[in-house]
PDB file of N, CA and C in Angstrom:
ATOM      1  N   UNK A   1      -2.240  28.592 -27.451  1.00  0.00           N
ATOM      2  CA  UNK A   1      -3.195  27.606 -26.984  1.00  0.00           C
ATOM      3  C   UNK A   1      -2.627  26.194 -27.170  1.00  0.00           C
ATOM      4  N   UNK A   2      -2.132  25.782 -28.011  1.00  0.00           N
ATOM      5  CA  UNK A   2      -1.554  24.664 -28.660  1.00  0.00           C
ATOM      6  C   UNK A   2      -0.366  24.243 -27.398  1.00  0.00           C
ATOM      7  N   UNK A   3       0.559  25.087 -27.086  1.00  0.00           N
ATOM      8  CA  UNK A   3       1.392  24.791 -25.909  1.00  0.00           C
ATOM      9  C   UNK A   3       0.539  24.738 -24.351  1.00  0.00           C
ATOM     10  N   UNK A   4      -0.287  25.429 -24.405  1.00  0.00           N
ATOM     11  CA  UNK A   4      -1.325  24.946 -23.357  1.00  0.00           C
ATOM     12  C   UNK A   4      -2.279  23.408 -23.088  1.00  0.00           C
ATOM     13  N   UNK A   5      -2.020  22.910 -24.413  1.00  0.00           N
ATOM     14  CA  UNK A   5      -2.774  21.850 -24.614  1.00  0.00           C
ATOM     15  C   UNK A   5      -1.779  20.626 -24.245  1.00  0.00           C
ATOM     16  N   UNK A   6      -0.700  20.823 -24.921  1.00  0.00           N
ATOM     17  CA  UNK A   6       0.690  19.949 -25.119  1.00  0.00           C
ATOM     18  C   UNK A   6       1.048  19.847 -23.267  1.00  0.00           C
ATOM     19  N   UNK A   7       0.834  21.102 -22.747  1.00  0.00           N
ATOM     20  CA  UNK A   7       1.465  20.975 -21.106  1.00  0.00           C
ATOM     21  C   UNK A   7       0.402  20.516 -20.727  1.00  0.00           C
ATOM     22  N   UNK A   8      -0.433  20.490 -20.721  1.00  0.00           N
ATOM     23  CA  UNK A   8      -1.729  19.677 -19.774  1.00  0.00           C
ATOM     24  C   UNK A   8      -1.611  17.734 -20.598  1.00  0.00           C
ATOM     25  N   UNK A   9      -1.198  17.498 -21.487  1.00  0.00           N
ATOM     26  CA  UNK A   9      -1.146  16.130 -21.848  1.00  0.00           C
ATOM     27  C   UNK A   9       0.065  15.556 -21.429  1.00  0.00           C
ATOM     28  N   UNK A  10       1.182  16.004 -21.319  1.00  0.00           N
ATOM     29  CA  UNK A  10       1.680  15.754 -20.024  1.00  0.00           C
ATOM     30  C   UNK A  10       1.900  16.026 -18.722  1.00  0.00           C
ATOM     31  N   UNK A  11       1.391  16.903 -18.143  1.00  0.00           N
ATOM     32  CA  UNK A  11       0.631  16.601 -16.407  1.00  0.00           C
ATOM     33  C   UNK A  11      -0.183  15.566 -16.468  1.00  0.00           C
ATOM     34  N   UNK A  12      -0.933  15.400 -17.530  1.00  0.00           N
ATOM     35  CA  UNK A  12      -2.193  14.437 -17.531  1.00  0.00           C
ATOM     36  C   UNK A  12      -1.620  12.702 -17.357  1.00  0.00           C
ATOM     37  N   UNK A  13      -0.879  12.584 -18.182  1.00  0.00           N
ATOM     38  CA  UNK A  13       0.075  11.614 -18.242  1.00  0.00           C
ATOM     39  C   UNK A  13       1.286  11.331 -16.944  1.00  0.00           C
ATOM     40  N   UNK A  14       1.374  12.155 -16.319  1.00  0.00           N
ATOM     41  CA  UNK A  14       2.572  12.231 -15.242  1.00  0.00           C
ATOM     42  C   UNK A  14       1.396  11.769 -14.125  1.00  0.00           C
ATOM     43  N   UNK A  15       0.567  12.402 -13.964  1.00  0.00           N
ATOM     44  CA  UNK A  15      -0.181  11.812 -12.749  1.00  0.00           C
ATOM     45  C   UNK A  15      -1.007  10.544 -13.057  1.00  0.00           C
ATOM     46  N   UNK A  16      -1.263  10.298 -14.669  1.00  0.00           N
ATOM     47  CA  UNK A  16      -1.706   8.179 -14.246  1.00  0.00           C
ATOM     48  C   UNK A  16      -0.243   7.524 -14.221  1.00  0.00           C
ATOM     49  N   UNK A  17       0.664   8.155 -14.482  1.00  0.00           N
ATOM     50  CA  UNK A  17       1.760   7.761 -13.954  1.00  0.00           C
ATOM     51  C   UNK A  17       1.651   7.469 -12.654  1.00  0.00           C
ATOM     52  N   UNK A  18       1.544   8.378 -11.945  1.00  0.00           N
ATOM     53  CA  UNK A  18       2.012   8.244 -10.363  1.00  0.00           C
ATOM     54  C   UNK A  18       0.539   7.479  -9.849  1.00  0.00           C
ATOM     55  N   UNK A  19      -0.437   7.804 -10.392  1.00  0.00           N
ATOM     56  CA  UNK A  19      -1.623   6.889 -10.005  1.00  0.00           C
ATOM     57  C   UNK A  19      -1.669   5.317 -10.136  1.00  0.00           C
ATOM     58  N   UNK A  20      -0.989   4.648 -11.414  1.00  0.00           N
ATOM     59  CA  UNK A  20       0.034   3.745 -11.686  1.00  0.00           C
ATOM     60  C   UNK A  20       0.623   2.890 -10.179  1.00  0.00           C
ATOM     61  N   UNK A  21       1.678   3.834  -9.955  1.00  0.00           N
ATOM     62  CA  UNK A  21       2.322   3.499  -9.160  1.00  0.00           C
ATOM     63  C   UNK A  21       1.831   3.744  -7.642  1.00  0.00           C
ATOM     64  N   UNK A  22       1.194   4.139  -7.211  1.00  0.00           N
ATOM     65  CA  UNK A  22      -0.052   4.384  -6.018  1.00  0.00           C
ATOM     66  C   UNK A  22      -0.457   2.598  -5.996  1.00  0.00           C
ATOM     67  N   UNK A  23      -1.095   2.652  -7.504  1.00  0.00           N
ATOM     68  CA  UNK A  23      -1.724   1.127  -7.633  1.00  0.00           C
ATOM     69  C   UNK A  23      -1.513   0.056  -6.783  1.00  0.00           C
ATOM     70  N   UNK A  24       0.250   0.709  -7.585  1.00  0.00           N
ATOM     71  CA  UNK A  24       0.879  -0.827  -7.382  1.00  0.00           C
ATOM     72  C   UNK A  24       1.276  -1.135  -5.981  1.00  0.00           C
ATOM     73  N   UNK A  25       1.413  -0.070  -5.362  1.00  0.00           N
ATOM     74  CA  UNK A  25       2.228  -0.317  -4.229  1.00  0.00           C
ATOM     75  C   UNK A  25       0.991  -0.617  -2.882  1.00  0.00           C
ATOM     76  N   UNK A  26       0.148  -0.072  -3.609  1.00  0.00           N
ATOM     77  CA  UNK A  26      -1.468  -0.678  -2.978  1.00  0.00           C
ATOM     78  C   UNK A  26      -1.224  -2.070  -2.892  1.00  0.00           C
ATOM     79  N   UNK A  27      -1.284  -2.452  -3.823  1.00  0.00           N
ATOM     80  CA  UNK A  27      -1.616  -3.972  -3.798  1.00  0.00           C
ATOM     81  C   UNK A  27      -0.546  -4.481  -3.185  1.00  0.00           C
ATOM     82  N   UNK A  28       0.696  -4.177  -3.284  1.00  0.00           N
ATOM     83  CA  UNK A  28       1.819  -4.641  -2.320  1.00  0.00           C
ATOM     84  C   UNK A  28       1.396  -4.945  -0.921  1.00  0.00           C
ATOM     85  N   UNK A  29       0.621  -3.489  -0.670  1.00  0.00           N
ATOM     86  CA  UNK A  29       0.290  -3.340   0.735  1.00  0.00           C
ATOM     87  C   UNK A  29      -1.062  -4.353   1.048  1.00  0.00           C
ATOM     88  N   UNK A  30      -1.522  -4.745   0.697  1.00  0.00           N
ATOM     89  CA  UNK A  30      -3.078  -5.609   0.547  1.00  0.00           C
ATOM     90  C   UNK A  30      -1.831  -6.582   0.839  1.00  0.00           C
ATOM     91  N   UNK A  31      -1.077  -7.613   0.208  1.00  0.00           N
ATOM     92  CA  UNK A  31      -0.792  -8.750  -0.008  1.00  0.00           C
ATOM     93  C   UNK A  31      -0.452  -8.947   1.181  1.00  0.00           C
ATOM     94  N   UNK A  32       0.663  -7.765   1.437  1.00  0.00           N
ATOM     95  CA  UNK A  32       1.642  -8.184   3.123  1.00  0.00           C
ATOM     96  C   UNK A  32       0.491  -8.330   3.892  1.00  0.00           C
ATOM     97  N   UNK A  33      -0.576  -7.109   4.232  1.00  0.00           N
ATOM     98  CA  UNK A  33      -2.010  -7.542   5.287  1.00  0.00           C
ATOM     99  C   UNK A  33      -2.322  -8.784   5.071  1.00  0.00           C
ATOM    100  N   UNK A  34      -3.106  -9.243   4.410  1.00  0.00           N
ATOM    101  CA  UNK A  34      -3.111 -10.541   4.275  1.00  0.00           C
ATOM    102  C   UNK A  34      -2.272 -11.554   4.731  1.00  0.00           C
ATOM    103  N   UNK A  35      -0.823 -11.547   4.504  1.00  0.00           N
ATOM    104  CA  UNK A  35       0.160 -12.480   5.580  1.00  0.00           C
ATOM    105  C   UNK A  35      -0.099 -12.406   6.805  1.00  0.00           C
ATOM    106  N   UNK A  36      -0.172 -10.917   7.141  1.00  0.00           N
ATOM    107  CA  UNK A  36       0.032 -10.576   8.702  1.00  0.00           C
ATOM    108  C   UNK A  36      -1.718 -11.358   9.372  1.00  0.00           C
ATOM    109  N   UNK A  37      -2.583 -10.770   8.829  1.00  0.00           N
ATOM    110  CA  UNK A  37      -3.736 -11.252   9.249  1.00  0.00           C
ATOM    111  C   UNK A  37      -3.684 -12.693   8.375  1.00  0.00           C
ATOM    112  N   UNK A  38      -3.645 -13.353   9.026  1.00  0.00           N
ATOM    113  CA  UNK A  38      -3.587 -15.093   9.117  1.00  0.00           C
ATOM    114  C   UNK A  38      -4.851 -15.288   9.342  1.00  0.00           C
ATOM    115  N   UNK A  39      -6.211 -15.286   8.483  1.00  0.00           N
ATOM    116  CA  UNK A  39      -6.934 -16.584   9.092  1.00  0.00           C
ATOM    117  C   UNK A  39      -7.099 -17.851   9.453  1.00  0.00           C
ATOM    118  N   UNK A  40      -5.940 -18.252   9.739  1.00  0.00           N
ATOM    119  CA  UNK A  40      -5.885 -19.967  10.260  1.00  0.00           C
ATOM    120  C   UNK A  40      -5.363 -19.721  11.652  1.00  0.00           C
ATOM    121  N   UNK A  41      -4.815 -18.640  11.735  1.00  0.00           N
ATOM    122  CA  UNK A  41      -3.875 -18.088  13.320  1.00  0.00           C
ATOM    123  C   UNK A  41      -4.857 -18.847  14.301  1.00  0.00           C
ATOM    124  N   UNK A  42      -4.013 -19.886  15.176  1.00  0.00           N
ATOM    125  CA  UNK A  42      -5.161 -19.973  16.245  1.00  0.00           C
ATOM    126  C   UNK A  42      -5.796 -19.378  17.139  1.00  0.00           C
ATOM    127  N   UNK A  43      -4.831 -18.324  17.795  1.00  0.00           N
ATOM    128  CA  UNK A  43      -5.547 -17.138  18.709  1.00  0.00           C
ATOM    129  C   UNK A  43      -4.908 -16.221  18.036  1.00  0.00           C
ATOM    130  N   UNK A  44      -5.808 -15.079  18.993  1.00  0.00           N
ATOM    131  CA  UNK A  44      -6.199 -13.467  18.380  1.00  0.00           C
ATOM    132  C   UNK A  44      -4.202 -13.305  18.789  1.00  0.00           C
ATOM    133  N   UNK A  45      -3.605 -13.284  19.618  1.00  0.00           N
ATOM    134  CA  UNK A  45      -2.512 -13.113  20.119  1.00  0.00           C
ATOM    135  C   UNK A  45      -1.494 -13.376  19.027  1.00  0.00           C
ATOM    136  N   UNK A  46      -1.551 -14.229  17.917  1.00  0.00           N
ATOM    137  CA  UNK A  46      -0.671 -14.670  17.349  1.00  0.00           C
ATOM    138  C   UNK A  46      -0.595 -13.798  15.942  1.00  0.00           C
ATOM    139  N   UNK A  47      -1.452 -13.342  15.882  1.00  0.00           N
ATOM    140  CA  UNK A  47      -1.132 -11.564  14.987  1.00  0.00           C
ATOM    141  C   UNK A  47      -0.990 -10.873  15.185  1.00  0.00           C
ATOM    142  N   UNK A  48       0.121 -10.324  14.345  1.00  0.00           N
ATOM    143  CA  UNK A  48       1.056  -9.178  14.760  1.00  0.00           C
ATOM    144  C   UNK A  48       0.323  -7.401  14.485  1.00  0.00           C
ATOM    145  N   UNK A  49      -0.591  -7.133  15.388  1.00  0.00           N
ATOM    146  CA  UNK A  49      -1.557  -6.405  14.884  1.00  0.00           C
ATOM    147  C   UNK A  49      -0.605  -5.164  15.302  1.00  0.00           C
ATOM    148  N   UNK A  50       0.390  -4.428  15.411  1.00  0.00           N
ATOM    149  CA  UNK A  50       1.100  -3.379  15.396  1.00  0.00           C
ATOM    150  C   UNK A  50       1.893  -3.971  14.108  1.00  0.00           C
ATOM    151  N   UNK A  51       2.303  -4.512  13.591  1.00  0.00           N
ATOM    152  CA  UNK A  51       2.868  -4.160  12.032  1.00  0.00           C
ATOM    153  C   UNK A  51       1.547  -4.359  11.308  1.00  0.00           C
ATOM    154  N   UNK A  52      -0.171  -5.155  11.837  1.00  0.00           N
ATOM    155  CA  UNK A  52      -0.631  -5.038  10.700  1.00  0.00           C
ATOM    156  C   UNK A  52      -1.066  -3.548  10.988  1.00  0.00           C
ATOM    157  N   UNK A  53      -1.692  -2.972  11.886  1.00  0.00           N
ATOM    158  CA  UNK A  53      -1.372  -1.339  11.598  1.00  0.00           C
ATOM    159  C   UNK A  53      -1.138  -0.432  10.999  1.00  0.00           C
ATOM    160  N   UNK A  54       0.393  -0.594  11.086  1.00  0.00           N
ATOM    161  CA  UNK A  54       1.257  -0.081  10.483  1.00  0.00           C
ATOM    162  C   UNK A  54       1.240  -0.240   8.846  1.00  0.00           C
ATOM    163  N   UNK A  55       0.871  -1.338   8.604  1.00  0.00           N
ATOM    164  CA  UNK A  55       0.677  -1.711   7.286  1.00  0.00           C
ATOM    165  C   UNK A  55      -0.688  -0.736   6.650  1.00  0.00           C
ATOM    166  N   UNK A  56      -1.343  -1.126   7.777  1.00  0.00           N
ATOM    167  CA  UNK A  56      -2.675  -0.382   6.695  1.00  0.00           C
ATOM    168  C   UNK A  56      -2.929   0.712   7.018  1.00  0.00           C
ATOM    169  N   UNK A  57      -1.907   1.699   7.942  1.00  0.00           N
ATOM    170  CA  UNK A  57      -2.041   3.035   7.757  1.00  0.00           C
ATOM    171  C   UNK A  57      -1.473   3.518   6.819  1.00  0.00           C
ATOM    172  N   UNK A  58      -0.587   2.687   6.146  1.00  0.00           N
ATOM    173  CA  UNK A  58       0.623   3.173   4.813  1.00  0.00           C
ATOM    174  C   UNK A  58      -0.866   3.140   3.887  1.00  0.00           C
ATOM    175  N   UNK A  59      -1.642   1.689   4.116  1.00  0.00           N
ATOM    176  CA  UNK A  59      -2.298   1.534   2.664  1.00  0.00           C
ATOM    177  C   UNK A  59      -3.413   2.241   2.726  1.00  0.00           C
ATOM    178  N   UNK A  60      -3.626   2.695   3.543  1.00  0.00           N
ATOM    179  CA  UNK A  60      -4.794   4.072   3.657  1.00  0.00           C
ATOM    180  C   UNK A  60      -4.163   5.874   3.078  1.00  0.00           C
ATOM    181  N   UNK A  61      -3.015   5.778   3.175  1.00  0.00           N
ATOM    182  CA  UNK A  61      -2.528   6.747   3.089  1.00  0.00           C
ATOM    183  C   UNK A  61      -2.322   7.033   1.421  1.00  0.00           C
ATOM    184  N   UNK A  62      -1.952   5.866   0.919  1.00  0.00           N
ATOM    185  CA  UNK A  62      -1.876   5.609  -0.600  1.00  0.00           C
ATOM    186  C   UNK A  62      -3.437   5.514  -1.058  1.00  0.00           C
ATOM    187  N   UNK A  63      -4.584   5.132  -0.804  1.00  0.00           N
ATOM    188  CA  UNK A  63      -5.811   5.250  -1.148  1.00  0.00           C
ATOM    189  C   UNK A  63      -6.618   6.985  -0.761  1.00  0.00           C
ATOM    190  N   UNK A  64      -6.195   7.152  -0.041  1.00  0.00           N
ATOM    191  CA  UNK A  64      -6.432   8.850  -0.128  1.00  0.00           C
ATOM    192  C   UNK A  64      -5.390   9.334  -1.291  1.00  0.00           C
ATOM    193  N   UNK A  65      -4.299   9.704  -1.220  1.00  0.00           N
ATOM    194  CA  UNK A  65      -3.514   9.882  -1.886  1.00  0.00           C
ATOM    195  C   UNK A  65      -4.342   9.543  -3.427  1.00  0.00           C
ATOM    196  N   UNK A  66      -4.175   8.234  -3.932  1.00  0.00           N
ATOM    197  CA  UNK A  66      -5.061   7.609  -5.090  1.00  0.00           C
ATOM    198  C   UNK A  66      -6.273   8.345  -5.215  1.00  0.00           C
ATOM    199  N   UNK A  67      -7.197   8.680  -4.389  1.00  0.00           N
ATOM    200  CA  UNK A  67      -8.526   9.309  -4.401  1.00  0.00           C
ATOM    201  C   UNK A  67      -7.996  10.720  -5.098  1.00  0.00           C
ATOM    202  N   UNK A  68      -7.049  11.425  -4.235  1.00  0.00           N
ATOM    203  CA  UNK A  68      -6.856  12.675  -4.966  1.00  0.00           C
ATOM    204  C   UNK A  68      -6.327  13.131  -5.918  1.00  0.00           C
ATOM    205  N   UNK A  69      -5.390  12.093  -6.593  1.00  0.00           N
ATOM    206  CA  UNK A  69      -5.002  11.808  -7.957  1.00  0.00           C
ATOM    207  C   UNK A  69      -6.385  11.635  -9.090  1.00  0.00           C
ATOM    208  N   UNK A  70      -6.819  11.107  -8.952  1.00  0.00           N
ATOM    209  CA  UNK A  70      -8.294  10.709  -9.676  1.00  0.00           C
ATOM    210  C   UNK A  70      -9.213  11.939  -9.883  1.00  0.00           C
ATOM    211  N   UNK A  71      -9.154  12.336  -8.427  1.00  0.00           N
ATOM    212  CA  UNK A  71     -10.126  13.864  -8.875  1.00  0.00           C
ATOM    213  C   UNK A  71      -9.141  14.897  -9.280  1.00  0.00           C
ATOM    214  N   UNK A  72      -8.063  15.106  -9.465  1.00  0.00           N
ATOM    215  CA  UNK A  72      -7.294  15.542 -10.152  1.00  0.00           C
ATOM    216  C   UNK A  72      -7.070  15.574 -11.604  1.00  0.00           C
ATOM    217  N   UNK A  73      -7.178  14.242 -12.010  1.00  0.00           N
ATOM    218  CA  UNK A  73      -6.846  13.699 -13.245  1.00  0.00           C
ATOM    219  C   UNK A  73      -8.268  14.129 -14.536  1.00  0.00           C
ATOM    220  N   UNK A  74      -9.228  13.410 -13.444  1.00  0.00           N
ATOM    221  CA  UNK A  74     -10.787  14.148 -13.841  1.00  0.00           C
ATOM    222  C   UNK A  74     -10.610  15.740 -14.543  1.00  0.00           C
ATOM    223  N   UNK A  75     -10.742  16.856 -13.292  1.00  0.00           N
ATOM    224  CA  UNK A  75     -10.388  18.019 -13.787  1.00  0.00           C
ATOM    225  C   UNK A  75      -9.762  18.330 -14.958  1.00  0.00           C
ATOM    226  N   UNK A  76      -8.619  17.660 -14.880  1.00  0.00           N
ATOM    227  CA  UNK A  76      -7.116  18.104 -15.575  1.00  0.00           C
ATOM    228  C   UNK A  76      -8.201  17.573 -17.294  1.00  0.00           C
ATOM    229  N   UNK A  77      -8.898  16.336 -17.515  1.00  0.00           N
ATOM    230  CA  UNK A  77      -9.024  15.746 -18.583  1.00  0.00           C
ATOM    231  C   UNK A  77     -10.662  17.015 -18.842  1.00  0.00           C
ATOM    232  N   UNK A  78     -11.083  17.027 -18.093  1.00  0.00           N
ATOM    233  CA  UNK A  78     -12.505  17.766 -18.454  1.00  0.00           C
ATOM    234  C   UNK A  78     -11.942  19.109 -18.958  1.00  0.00           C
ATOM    235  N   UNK A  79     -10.718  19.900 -18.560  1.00  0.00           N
ATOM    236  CA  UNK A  79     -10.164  21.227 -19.099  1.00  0.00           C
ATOM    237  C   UNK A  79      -9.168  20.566 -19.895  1.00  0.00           C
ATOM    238  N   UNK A  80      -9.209  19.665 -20.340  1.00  0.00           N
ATOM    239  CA  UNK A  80      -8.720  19.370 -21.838  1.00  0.00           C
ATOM    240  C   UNK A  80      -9.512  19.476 -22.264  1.00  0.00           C
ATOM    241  N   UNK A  81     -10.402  18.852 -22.574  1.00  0.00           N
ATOM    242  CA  UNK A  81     -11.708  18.721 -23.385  1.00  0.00           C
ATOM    243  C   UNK A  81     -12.231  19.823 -23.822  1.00  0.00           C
ATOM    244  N   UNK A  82     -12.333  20.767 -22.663  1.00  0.00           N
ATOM    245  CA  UNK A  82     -12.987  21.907 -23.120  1.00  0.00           C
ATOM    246  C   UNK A  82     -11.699  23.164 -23.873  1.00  0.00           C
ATOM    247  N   UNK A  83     -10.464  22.475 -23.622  1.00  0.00           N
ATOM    248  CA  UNK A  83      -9.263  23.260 -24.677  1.00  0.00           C
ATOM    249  C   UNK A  83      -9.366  22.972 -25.860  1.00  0.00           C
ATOM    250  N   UNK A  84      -9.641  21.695 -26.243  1.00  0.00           N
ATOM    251  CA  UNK A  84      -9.780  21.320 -27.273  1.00  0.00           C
ATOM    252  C   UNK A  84     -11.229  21.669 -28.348  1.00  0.00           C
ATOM    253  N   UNK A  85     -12.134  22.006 -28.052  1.00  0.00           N
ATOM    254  CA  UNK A  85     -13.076  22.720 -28.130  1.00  0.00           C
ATOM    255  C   UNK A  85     -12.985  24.187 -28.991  1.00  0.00           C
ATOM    256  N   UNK A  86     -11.920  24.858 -28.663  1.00  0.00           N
ATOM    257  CA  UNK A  86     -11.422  25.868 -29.128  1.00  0.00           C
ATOM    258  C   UNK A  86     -11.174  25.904 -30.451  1.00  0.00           C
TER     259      UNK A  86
END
């Protein structure tokens, strides 16, 4: 049981790892949108709305991604809890 416990605290740890890094690269992706969508742009024409797109299909892809890390992480910590219990 004890090595069952030890391998789930690091999976547990490896995925806010990668949830971590989901984060970050989120916010990467927020910042560049923001360049691309210019609210001062004088016309609609002068944004580059195929890279912003492109941009926020990446940052949608990382927020699902993020979503399923989370309910992952959930699980993974609630069957700790109840290992530890034992």
């Amino acid at each position: 049981m004890r090595q069952e416990i030890l391998m789930l605290k690091a999976r547990i740890a490896e995925e806010k790892k990668r949830l971590s890094h989901l984060e970050l690269t989120a916010q990467g992706l927020l910042a560049e949108l923001r360049l691309i969508l210019d609210p001062y742009a004088d016309l609609l024409t002068e944004v580059d709305m195929e890279q912003a797109r492109a941009v926020l299909e990446e940052l949608y892809s990382r927020w699902k991604e993020a979503r399923e890390v989370k309910e992952k992480l959930s699980r993974m910590e609630r069957d700790l809890g109840s290992l530890k219990d034992f």
